[in-house]
C-alpha atoms as a PDB file:
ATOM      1  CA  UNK A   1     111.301 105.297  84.256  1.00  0.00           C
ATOM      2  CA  UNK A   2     112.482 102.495  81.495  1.00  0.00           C
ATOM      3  CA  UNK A   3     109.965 101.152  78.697  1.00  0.00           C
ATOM      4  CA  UNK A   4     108.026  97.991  80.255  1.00  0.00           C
ATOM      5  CA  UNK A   5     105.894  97.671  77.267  1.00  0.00           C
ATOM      6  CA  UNK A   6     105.617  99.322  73.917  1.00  0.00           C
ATOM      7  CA  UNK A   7     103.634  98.801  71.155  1.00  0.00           C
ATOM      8  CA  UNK A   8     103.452 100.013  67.404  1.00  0.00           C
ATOM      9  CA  UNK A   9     101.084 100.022  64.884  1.00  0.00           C
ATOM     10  CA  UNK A  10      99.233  96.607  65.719  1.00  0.00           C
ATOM     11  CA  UNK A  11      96.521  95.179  63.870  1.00  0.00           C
ATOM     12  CA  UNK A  12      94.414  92.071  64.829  1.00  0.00           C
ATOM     13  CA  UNK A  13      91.654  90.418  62.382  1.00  0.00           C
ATOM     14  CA  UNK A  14      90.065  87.142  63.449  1.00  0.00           C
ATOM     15  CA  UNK A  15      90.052  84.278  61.640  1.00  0.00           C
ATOM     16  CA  UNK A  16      87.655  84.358  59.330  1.00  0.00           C
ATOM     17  CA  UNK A  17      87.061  88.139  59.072  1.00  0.00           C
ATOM     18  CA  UNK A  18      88.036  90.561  56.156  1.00  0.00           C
ATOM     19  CA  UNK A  19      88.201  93.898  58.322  1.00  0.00           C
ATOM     20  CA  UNK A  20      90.723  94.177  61.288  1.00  0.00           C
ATOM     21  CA  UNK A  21      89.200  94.545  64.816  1.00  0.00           C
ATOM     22  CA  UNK A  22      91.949  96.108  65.783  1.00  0.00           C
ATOM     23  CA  UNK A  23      93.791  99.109  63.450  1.00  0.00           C
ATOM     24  CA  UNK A  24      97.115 100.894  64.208  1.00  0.00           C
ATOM     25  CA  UNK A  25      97.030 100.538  67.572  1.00  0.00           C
ATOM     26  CA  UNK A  26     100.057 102.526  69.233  1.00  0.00           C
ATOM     27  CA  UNK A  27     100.902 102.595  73.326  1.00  0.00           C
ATOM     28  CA  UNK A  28     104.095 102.451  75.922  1.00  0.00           C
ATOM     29  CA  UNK A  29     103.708 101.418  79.176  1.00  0.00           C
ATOM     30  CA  UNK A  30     106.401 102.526  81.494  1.00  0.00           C
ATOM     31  CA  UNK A  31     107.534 100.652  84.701  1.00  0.00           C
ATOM     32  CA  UNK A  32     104.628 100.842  87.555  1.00  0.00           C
ATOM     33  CA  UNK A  33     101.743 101.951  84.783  1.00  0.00           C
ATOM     34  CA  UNK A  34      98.624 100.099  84.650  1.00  0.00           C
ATOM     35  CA  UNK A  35      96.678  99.964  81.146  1.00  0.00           C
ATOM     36  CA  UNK A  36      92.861  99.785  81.479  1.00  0.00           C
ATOM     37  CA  UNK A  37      90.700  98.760  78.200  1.00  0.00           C
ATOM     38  CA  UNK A  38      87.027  99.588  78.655  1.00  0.00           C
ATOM     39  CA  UNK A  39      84.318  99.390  76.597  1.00  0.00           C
ATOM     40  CA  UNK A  40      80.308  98.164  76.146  1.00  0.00           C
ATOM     41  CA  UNK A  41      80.092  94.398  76.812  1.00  0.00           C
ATOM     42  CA  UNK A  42      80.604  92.021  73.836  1.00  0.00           C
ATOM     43  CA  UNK A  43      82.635  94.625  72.104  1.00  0.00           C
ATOM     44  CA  UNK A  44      85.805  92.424  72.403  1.00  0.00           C
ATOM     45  CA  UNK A  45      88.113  93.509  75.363  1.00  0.00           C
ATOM     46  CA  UNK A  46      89.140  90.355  76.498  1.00  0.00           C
ATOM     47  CA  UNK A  47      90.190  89.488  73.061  1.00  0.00           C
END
């Protein structure tokens, strides 16, 4: 299967903040995968 997605290292800080939210984030998605983010409400998932 080919690379649909891939990502490297991300980092996300909202506006206003000091700390990133997000920190070296690193995932491929190939063709036909499905990615699922879970986590407690309010903890920033649809972000």
């Amino acid at each position: 299967m080919s690379k649909a997605v891939e990502v490297e290292d991300l980092y996300f800080t909202y506006l206003g903040s000091r700390r990133p939210s997000l920190r070296g984030v690193s995932f491929t998605l190939d063709e036909g995968e499905t990615l699922l983010i879970v986590g407690p409400s309010g903890a920033g998932k649809s972000t």
